[in-house]
PDB file of N, CA and C in Angstrom:
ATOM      1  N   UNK A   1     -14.324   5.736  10.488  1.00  0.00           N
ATOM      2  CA  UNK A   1     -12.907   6.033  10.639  1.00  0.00           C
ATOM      3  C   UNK A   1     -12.206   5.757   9.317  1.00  0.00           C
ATOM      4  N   UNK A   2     -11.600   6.370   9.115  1.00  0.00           N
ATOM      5  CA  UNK A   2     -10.850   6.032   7.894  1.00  0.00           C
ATOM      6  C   UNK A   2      -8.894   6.222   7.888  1.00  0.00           C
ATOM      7  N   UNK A   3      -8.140   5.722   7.721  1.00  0.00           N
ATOM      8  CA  UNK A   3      -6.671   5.315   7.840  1.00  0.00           C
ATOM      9  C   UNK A   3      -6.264   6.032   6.156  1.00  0.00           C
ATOM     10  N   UNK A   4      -5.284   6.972   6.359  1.00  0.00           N
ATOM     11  CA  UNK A   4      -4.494   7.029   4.982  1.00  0.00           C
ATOM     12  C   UNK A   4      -3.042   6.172   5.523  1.00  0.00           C
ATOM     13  N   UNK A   5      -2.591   5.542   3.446  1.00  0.00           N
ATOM     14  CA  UNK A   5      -1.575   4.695   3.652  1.00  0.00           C
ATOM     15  C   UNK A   5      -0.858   5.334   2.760  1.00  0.00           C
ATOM     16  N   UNK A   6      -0.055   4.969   2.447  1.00  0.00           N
ATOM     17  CA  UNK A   6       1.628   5.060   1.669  1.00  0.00           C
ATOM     18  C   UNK A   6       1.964   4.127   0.883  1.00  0.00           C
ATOM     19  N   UNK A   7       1.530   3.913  -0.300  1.00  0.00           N
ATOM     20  CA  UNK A   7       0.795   2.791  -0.821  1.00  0.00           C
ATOM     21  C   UNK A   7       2.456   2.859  -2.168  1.00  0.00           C
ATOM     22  N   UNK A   8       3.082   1.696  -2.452  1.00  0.00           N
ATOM     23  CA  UNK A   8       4.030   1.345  -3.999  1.00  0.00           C
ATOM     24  C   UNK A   8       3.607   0.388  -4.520  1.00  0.00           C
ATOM     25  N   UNK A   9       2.982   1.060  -5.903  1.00  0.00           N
ATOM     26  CA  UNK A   9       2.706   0.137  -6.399  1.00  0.00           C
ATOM     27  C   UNK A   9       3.892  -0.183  -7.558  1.00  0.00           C
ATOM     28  N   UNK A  10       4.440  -1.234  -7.982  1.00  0.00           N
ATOM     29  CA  UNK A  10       5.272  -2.238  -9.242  1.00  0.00           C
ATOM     30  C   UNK A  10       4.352  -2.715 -10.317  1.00  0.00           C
ATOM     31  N   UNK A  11       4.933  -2.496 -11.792  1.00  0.00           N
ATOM     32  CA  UNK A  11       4.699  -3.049 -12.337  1.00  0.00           C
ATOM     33  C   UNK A  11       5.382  -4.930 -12.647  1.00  0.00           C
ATOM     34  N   UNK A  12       4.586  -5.856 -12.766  1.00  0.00           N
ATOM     35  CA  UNK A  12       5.254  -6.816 -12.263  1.00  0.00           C
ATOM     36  C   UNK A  12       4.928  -7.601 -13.833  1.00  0.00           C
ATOM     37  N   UNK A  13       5.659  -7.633 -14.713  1.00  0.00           N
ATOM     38  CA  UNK A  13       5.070  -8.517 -16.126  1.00  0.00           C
ATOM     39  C   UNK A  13       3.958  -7.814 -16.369  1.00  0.00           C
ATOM     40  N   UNK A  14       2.248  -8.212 -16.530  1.00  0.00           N
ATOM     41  CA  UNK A  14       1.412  -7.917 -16.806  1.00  0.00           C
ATOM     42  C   UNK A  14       0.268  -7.382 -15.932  1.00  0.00           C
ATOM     43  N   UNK A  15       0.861  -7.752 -14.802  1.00  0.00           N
ATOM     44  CA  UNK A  15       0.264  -7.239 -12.630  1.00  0.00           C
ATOM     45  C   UNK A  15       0.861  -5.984 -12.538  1.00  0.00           C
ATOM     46  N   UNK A  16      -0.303  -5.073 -12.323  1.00  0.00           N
ATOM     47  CA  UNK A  16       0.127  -4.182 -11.222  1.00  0.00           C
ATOM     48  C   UNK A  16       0.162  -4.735  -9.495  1.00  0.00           C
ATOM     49  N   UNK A  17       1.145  -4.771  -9.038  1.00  0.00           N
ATOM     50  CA  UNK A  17       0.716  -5.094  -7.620  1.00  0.00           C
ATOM     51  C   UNK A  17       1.022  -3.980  -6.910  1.00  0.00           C
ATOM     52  N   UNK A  18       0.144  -3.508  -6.197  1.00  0.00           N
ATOM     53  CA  UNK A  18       0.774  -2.234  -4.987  1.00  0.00           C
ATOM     54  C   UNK A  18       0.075  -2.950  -3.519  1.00  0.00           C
ATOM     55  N   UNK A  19       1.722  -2.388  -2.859  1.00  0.00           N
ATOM     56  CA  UNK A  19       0.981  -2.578  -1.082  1.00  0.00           C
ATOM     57  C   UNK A  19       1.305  -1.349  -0.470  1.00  0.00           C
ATOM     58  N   UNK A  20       0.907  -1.883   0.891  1.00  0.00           N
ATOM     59  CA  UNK A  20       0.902  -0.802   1.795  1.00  0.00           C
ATOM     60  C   UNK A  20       2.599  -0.699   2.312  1.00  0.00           C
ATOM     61  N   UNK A  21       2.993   0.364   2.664  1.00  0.00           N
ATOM     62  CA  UNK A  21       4.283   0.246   3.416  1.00  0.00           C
ATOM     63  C   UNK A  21       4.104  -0.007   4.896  1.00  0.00           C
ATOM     64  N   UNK A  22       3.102   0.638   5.286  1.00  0.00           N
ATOM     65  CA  UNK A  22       3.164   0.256   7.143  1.00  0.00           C
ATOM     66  C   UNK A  22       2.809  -1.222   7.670  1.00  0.00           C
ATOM     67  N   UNK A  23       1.741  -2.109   6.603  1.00  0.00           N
ATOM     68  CA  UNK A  23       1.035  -3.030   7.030  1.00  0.00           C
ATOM     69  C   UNK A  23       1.908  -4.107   6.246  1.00  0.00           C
ATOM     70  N   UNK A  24       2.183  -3.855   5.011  1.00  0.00           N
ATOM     71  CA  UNK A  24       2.652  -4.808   4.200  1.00  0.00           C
ATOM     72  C   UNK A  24       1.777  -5.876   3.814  1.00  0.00           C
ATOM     73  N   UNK A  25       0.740  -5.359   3.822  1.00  0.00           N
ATOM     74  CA  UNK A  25      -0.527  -5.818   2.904  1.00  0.00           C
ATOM     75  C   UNK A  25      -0.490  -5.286   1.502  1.00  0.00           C
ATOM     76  N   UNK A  26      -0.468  -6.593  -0.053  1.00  0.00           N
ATOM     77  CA  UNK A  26      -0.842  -6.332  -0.988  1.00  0.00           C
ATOM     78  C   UNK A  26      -1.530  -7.369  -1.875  1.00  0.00           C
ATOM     79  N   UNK A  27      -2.009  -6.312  -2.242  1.00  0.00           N
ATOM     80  CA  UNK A  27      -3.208  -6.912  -3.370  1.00  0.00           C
ATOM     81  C   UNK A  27      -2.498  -6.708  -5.349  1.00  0.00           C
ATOM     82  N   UNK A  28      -3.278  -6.891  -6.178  1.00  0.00           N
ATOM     83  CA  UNK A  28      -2.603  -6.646  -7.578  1.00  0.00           C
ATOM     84  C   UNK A  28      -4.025  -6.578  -8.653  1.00  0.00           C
ATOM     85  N   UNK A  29      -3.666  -6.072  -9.705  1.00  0.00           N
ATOM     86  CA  UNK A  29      -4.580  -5.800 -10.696  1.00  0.00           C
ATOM     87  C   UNK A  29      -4.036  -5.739 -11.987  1.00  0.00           C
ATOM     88  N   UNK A  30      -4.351  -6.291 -12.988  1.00  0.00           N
ATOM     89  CA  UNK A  30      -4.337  -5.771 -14.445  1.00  0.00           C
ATOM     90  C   UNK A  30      -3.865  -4.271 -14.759  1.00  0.00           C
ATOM     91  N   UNK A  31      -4.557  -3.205 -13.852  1.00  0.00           N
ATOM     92  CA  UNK A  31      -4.645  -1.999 -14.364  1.00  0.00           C
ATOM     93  C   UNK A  31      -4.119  -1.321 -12.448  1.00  0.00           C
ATOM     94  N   UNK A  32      -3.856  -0.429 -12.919  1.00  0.00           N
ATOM     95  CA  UNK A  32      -3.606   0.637 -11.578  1.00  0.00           C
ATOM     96  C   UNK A  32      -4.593   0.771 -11.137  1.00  0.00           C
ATOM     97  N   UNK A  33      -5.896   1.131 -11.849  1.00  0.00           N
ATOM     98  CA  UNK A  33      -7.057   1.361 -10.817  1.00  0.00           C
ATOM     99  C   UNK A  33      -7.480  -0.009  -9.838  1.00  0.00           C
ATOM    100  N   UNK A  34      -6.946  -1.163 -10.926  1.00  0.00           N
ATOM    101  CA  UNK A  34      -7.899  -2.549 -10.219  1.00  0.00           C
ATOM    102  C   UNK A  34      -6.579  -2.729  -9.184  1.00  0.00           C
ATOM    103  N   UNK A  35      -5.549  -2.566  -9.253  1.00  0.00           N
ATOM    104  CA  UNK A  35      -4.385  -3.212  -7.929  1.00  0.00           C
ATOM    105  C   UNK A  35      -5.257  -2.296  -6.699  1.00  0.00           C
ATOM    106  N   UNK A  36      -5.240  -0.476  -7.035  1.00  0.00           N
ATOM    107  CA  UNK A  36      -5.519   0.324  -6.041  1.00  0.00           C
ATOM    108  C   UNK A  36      -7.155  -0.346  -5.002  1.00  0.00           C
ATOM    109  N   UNK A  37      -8.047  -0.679  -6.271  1.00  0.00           N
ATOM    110  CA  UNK A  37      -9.431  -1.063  -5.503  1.00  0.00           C
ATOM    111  C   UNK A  37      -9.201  -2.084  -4.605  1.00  0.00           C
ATOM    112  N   UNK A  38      -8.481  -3.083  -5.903  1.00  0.00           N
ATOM    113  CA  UNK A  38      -8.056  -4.552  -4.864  1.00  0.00           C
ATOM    114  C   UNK A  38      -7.384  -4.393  -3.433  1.00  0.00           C
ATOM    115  N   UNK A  39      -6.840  -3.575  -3.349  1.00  0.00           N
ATOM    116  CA  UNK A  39      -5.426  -2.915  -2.032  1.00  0.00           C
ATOM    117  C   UNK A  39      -7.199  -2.650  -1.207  1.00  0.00           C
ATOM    118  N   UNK A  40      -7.389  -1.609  -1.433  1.00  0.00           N
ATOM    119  CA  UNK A  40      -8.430  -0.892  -0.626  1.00  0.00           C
ATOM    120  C   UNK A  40      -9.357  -1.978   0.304  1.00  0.00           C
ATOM    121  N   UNK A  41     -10.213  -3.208  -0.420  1.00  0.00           N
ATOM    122  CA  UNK A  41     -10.713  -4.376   0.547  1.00  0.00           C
ATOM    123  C   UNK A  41      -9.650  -5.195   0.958  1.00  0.00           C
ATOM    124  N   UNK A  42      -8.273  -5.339   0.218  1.00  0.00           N
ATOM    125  CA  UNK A  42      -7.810  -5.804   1.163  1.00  0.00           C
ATOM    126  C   UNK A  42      -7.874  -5.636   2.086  1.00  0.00           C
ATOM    127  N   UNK A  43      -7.403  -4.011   2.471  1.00  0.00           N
ATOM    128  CA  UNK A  43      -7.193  -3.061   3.728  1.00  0.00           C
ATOM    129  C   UNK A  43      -8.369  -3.047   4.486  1.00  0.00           C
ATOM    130  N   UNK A  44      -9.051  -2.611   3.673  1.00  0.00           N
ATOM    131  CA  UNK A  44     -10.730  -3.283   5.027  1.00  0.00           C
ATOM    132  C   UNK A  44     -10.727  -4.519   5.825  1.00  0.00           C
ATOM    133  N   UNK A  45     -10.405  -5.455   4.961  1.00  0.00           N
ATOM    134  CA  UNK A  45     -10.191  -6.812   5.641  1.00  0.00           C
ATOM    135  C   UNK A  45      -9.597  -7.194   6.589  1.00  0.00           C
ATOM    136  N   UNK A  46      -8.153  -6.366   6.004  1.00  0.00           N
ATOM    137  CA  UNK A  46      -6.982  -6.218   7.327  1.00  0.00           C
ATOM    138  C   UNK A  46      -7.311  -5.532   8.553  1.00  0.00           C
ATOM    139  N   UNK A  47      -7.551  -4.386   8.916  1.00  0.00           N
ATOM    140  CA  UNK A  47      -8.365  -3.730   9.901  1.00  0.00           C
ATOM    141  C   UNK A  47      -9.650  -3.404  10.426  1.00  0.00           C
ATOM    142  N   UNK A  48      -9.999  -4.829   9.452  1.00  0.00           N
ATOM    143  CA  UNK A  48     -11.324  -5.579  10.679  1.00  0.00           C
ATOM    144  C   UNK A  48     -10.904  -5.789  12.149  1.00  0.00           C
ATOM    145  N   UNK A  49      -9.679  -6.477  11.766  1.00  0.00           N
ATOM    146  CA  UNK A  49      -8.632  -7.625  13.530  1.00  0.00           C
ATOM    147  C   UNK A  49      -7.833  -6.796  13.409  1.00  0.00           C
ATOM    148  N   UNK A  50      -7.279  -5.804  12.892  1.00  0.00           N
ATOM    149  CA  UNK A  50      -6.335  -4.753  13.584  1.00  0.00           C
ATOM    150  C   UNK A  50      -6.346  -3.894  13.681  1.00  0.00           C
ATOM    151  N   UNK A  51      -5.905  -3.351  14.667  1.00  0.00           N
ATOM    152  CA  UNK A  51      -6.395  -1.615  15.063  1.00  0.00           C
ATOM    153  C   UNK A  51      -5.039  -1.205  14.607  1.00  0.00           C
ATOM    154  N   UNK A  52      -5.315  -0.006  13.879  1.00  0.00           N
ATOM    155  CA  UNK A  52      -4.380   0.753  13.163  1.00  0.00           C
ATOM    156  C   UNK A  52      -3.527   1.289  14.369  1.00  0.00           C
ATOM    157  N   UNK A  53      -1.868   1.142  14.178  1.00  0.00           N
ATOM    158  CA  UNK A  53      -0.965   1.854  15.575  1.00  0.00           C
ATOM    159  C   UNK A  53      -0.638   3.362  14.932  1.00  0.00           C
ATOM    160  N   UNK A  54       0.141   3.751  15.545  1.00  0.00           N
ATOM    161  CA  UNK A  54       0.566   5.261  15.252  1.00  0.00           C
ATOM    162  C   UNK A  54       1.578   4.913  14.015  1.00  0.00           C
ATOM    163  N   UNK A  55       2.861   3.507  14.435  1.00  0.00           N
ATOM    164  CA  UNK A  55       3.744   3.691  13.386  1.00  0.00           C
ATOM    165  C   UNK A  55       2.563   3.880  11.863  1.00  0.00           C
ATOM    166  N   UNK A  56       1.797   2.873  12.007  1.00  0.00           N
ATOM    167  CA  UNK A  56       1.356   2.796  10.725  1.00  0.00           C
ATOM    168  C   UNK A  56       0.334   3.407   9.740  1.00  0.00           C
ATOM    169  N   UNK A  57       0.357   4.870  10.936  1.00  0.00           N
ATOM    170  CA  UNK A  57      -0.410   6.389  10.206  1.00  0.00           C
ATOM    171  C   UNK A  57       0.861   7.053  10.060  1.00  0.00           C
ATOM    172  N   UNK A  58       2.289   7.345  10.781  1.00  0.00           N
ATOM    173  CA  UNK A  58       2.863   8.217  10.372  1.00  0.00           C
ATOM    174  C   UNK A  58       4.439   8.093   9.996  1.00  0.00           C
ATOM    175  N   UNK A  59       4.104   7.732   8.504  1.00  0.00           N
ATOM    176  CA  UNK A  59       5.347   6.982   7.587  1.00  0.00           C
ATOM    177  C   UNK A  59       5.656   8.226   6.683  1.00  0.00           C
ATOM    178  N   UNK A  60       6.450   8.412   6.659  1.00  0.00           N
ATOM    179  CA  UNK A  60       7.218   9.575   5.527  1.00  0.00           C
ATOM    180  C   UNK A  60       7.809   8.915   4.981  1.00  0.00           C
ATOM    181  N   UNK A  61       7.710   9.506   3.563  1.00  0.00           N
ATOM    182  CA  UNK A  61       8.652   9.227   2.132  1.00  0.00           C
ATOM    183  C   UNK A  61       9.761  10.588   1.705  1.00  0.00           C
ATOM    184  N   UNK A  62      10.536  10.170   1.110  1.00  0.00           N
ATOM    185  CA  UNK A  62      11.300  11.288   0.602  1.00  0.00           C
ATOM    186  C   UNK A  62      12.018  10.576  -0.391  1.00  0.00           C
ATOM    187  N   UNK A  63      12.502  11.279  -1.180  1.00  0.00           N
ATOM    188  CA  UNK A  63      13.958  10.714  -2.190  1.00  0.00           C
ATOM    189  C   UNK A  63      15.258  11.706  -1.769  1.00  0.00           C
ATOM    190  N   UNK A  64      16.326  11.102  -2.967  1.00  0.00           N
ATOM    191  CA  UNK A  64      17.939  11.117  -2.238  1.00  0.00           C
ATOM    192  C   UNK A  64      18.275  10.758  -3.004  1.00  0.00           C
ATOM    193  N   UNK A  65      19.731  11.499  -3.594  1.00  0.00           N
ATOM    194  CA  UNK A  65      20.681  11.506  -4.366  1.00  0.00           C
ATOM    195  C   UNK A  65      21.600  10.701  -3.835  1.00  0.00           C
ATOM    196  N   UNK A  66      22.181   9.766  -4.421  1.00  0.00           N
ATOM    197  CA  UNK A  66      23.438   9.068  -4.162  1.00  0.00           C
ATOM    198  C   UNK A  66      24.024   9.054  -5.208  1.00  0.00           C
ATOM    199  N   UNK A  67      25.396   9.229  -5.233  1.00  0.00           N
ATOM    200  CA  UNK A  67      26.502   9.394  -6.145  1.00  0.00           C
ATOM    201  C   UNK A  67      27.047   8.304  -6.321  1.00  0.00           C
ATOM    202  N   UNK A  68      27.223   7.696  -7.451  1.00  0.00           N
ATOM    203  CA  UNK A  68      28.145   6.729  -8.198  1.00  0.00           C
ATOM    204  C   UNK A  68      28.914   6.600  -9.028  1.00  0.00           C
TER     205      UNK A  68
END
């Protein structure tokens, strides 16, 4: 089985950290690839003991103009 996520990652000082938006599980890395790998066993780890719900397969993103 496999779960897609909705993943932001920040640059944080010298950390990339990215998490998940549905689970709010995160991991971090030096580099984008190492936050993304690190995220990924997190996420295994995490849904060992949790069964993935619906909210947290079907999250939409969008952007939006706000005027100031």
């Amino acid at each position: 089985m496999s779960v897609k996520c909705t993943v932001v990652i920040q640059k944080e000082d010298s950390w990339y950290v990215a998490t998940d938006v549905a689970t709010g599980v995160a991991s971090q890395g030096k580099t984008l690839d190492e936050s993304i790998d690190n995220l990924k066993e997190a996420l295994s780890l995490y849904f060992e003991d949790n069964t993935p719900t619906l909210s947290e397969t079907s999250i939409f993103v969008t952007t939006m103009e706000v005027a100031i």
